[in-house]
C-alpha atoms as a PDB file:
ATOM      1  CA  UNK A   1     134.621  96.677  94.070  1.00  0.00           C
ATOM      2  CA  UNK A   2     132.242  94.301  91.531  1.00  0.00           C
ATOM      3  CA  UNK A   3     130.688  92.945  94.497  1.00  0.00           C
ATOM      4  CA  UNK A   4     130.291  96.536  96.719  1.00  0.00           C
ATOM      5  CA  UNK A   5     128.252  97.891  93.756  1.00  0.00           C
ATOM      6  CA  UNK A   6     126.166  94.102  93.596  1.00  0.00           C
ATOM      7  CA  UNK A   7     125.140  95.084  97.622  1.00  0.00           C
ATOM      8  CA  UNK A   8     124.221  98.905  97.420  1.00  0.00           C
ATOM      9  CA  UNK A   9     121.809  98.324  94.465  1.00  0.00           C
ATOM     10  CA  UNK A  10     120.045  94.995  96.018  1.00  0.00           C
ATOM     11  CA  UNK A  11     119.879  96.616  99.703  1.00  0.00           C
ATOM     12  CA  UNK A  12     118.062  99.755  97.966  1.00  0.00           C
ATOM     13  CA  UNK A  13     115.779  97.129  96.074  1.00  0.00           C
ATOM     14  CA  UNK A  14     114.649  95.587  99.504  1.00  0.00           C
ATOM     15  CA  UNK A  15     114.251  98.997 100.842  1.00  0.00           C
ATOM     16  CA  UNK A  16     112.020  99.854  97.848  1.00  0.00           C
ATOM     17  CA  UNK A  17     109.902  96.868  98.123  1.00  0.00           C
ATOM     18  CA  UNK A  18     109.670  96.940 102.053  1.00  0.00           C
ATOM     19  CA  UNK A  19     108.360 100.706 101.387  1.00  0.00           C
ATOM     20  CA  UNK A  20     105.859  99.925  98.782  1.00  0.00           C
ATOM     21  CA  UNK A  21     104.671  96.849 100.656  1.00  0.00           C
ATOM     22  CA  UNK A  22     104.082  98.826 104.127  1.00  0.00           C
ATOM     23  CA  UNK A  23     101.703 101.417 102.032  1.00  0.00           C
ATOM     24  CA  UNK A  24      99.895  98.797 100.237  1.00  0.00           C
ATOM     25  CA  UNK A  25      98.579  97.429 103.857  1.00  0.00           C
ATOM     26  CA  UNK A  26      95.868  99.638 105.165  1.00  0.00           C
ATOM     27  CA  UNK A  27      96.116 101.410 108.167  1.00  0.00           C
ATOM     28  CA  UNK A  28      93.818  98.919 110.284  1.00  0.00           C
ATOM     29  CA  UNK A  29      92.913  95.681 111.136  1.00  0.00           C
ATOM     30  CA  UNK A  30      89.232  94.800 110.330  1.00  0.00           C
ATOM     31  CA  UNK A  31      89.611  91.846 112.549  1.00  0.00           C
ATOM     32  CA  UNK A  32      90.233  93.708 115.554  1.00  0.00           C
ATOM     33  CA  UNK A  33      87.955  96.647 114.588  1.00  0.00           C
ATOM     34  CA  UNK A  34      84.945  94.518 113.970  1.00  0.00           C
ATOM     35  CA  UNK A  35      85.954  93.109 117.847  1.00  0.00           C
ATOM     36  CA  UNK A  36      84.828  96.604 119.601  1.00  0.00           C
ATOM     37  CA  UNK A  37      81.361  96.163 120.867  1.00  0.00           C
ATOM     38  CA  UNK A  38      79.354  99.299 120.826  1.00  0.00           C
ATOM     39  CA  UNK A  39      78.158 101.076 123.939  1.00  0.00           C
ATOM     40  CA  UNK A  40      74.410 100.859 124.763  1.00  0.00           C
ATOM     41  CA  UNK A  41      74.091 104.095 123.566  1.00  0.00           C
ATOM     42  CA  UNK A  42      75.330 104.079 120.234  1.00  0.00           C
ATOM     43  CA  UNK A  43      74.644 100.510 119.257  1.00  0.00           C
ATOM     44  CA  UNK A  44      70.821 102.314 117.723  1.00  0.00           C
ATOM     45  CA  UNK A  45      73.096 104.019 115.654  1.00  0.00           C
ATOM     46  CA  UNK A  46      74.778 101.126 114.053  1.00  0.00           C
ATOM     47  CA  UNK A  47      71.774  99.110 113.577  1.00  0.00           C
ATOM     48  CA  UNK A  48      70.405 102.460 111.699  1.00  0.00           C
ATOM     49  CA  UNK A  49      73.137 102.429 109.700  1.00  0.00           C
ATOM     50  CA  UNK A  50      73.725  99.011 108.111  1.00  0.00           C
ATOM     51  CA  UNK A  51      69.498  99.031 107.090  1.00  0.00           C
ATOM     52  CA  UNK A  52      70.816 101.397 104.219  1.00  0.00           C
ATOM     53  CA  UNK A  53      72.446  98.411 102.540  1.00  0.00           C
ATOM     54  CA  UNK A  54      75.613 100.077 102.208  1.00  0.00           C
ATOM     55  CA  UNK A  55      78.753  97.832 103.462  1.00  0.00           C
ATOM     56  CA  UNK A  56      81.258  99.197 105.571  1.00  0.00           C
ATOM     57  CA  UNK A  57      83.452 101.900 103.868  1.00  0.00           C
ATOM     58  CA  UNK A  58      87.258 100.909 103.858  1.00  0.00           C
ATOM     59  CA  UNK A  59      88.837 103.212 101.207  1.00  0.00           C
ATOM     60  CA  UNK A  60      87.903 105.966  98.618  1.00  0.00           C
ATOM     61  CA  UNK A  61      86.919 103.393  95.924  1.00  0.00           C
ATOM     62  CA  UNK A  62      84.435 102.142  97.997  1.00  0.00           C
ATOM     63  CA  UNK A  63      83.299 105.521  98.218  1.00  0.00           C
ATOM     64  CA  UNK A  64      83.533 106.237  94.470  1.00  0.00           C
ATOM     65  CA  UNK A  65      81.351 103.079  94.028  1.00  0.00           C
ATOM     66  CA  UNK A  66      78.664 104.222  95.260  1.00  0.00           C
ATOM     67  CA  UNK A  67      79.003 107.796  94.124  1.00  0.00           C
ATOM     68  CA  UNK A  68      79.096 105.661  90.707  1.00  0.00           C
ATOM     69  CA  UNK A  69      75.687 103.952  91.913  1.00  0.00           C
ATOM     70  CA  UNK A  70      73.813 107.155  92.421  1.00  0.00           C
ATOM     71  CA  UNK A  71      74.149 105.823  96.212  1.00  0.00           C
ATOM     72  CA  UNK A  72      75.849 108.829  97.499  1.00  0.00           C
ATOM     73  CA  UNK A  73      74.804 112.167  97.030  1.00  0.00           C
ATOM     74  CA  UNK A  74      77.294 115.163  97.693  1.00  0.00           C
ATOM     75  CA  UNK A  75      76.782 117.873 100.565  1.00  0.00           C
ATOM     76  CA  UNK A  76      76.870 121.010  99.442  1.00  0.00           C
ATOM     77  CA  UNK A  77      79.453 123.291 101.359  1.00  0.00           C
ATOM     78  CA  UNK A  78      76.283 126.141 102.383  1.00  0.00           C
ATOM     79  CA  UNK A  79      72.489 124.937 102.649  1.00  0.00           C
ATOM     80  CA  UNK A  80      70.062 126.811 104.185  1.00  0.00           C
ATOM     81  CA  UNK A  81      70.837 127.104 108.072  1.00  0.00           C
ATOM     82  CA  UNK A  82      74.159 125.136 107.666  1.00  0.00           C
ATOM     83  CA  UNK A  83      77.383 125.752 106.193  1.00  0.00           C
ATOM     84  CA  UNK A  84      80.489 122.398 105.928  1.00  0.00           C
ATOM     85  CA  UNK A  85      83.255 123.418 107.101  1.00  0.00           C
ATOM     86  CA  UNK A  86      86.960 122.268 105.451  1.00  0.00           C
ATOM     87  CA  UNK A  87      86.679 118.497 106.078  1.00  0.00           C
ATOM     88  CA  UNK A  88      90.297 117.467 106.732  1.00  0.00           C
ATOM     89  CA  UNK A  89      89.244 113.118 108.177  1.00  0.00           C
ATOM     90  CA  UNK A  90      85.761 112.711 106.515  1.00  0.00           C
ATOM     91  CA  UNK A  91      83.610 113.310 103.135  1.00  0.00           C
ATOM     92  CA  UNK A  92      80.900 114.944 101.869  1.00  0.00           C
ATOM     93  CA  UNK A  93      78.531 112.317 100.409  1.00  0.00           C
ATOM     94  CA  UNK A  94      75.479 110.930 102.762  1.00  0.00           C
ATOM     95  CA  UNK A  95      72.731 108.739 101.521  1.00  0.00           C
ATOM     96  CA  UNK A  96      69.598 110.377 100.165  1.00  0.00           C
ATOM     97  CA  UNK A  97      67.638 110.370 103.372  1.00  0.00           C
ATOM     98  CA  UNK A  98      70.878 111.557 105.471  1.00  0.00           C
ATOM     99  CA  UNK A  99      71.141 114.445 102.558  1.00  0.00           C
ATOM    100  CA  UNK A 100      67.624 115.413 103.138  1.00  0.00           C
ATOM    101  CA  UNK A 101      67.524 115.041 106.703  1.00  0.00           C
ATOM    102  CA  UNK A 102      70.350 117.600 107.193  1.00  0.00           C
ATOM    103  CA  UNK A 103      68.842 119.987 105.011  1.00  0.00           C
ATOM    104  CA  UNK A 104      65.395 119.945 107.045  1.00  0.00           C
ATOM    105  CA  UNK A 105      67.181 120.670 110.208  1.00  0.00           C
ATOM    106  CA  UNK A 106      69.040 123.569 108.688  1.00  0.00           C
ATOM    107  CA  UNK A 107      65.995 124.893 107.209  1.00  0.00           C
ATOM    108  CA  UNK A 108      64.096 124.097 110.494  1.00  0.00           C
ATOM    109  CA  UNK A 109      67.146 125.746 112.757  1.00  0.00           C
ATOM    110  CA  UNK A 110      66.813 128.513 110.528  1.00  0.00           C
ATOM    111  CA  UNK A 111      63.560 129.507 110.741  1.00  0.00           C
ATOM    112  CA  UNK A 112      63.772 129.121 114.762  1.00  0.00           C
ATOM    113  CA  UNK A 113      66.820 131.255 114.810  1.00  0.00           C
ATOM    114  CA  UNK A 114      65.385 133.781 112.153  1.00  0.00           C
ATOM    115  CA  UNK A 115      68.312 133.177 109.549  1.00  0.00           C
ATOM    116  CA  UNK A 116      71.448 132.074 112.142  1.00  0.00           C
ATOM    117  CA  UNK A 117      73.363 129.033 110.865  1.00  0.00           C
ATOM    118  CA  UNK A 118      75.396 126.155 111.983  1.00  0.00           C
ATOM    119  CA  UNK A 119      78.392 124.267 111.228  1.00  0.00           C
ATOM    120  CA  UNK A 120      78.604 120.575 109.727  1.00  0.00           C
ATOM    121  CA  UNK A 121      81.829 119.488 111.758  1.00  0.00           C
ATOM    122  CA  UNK A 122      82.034 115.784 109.466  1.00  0.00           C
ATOM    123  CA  UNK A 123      80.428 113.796 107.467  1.00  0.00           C
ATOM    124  CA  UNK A 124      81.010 109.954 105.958  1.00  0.00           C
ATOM    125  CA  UNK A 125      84.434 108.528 106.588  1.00  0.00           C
ATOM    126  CA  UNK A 126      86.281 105.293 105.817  1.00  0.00           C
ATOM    127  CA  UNK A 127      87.702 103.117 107.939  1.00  0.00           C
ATOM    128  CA  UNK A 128      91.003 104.733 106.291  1.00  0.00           C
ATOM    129  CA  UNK A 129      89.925 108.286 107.421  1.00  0.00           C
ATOM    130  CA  UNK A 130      89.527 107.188 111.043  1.00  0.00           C
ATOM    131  CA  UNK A 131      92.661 105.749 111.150  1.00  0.00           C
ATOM    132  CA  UNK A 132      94.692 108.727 110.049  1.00  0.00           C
ATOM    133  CA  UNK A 133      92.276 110.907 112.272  1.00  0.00           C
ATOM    134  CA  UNK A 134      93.536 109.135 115.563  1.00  0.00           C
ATOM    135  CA  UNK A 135      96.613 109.756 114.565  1.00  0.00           C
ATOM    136  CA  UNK A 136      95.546 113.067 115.898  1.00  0.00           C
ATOM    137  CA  UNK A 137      93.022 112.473 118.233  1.00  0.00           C
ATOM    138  CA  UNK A 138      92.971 109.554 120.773  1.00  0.00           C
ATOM    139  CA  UNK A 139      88.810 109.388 121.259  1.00  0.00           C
ATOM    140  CA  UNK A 140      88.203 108.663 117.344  1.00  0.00           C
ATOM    141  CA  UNK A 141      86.521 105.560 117.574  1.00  0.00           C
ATOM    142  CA  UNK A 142      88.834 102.664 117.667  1.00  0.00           C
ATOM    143  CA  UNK A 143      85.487  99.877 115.783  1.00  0.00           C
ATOM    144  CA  UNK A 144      82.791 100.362 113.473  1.00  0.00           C
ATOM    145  CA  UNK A 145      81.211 104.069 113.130  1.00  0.00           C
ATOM    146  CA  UNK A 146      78.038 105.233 111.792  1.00  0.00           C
ATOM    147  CA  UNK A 147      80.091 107.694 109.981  1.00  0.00           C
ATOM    148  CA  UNK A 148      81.421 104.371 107.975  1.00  0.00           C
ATOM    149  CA  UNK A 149      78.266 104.066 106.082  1.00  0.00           C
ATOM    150  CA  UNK A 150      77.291 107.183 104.949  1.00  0.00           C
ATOM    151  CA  UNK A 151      73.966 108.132 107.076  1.00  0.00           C
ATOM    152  CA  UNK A 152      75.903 110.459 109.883  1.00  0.00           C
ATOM    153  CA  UNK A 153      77.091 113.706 110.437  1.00  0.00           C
ATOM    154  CA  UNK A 154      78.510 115.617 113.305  1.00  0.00           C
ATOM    155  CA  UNK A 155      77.226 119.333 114.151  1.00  0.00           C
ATOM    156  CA  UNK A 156      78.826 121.541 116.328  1.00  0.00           C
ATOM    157  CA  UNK A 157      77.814 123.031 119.030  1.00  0.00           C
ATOM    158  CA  UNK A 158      80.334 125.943 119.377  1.00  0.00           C
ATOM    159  CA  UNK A 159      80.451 126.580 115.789  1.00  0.00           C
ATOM    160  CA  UNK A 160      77.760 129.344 114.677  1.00  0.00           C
ATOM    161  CA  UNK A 161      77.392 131.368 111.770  1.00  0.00           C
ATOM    162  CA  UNK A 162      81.078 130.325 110.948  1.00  0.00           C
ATOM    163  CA  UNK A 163      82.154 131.667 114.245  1.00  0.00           C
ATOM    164  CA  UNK A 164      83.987 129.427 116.972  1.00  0.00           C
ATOM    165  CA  UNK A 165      82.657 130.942 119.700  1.00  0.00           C
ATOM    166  CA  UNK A 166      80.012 129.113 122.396  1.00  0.00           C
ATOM    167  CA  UNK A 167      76.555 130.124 122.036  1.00  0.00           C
ATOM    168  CA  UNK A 168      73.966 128.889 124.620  1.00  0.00           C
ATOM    169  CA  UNK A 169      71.186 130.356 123.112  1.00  0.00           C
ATOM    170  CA  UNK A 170      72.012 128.592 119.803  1.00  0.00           C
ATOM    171  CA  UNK A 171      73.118 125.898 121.190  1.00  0.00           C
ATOM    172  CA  UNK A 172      69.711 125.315 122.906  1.00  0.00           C
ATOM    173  CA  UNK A 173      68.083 126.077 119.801  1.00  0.00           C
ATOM    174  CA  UNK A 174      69.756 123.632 118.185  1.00  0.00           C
ATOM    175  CA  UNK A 175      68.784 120.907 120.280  1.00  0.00           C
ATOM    176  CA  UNK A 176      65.288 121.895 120.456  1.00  0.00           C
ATOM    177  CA  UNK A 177      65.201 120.620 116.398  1.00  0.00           C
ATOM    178  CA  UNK A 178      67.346 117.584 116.813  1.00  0.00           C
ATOM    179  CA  UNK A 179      64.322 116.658 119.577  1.00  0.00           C
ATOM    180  CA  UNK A 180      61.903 117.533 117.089  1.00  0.00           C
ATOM    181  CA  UNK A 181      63.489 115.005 114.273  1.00  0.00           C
ATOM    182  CA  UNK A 182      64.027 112.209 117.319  1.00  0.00           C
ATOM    183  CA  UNK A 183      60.754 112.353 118.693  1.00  0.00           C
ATOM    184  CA  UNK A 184      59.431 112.074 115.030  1.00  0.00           C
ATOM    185  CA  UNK A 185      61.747 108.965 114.157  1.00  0.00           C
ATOM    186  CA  UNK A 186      64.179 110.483 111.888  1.00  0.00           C
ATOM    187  CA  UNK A 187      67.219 110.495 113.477  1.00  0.00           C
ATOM    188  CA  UNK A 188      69.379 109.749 116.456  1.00  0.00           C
ATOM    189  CA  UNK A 189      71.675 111.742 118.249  1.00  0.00           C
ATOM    190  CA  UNK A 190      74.254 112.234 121.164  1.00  0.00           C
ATOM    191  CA  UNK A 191      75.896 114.904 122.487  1.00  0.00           C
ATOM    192  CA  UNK A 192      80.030 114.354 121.992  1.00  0.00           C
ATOM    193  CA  UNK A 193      81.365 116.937 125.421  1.00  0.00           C
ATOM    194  CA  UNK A 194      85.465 115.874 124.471  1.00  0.00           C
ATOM    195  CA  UNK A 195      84.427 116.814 120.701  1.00  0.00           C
ATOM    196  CA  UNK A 196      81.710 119.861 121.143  1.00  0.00           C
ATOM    197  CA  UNK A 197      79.320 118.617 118.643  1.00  0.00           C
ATOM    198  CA  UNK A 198      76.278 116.653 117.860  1.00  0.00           C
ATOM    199  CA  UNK A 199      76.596 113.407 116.363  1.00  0.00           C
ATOM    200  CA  UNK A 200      73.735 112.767 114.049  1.00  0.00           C
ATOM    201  CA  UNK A 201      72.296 109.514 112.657  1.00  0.00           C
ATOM    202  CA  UNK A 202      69.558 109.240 110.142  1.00  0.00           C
ATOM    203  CA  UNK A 203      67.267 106.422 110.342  1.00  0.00           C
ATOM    204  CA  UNK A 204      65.883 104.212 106.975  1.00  0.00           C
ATOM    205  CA  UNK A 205      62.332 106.094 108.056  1.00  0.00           C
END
């Protein structure tokens, strides 16, 4: 009997430290994430990114750092031309010149649209937040994103004036302003067709 009660507290013990040593490892391997070469296309983006001197972000405390630092500045959940919606994967902090950028091309897509807005889809996420978000969806990046460093943001394009409904003629409209802040070296951008929205990258202009 001694030695039955000597096994039931030692095997919940191992459990118990088995447990807490699983959630102590992050979700990812940098090793292997830092392996994924960028496509063509998005490889401007990266290169944007990392001239912000801000290291990749892993985990919230990397986050609160530079929140700390005066590095990160939060995104208000309505601007003018834009509202955030309920951001379940990313955060909403950018850099100064992401922050600012975002709020010229609401302003901008406002006045074009005489007073319509759109919807931020996501903003900065950790390496941490992309792994639980391809938990639920398979074409979250698998390396490095611009989202990791606090200069991107993702509009959508079937999101307007909180509505979930597709709008060509806003949609268009849209993209006529993220041309105007490309063609004047402020930002990059590609259109995401499997996620219906505009990923945006601010440049160190």
């Amino acid at each position: 009997m001694r030695k039955f009660l000597y096994i039931i507290p030692l095997t919940f013990y191992q459990f118990v430290c088995s447990q807490t040593s699983k959630n102590a490892l992050p979700c990812y391997d940098l090793t292997e994430v830092l392996k994924v070469e960028p496509t063509v296309l998005y490889k401007p983006h990266l290169d944007a990114s990392r001239s912000f001197n801000v290291n990749i972000l892993k985990n919230t405390s990397q986050v609160q750092k530079y929140i700390n630092k005066g590095k990160f500045h939060t995104v208000k959940k309505n601007g003018k031309g834009y509202k955030v919606q309920k951001l379940d994967y990313s955060r909403p902090y950018l850099v100064s010149k992401a922050k600012a950028t975002l709020e010229k091309i609401g302003a901008r897509f406002s006045k074009e649209t005489k007073g319509h807005t759109f919807t931020v889809s996501s903003i900065t996420r950790t390496l941490e937040d992309q792994c639980r978000l391809r938990k639920v969806n398979a074409n979250a990046s698998l390396g490095i994103s611009s989202h990791n460093y606090g200069n991107s943001f993702d509009i959508s394009y079937v999101r307007f004036n909180n509505k979930l409904r597709p709008d060509l003629k806003m949609e268009v409209a849209l993209e006529k302003v993220l041309k105007y802040y490309v063609e004047a070296g402020r930002i990059f951008y590609i259109k995401e067709r499997q996620q219906s929205c505009f990923h945006v990258t601010v440049r160190n202009y």
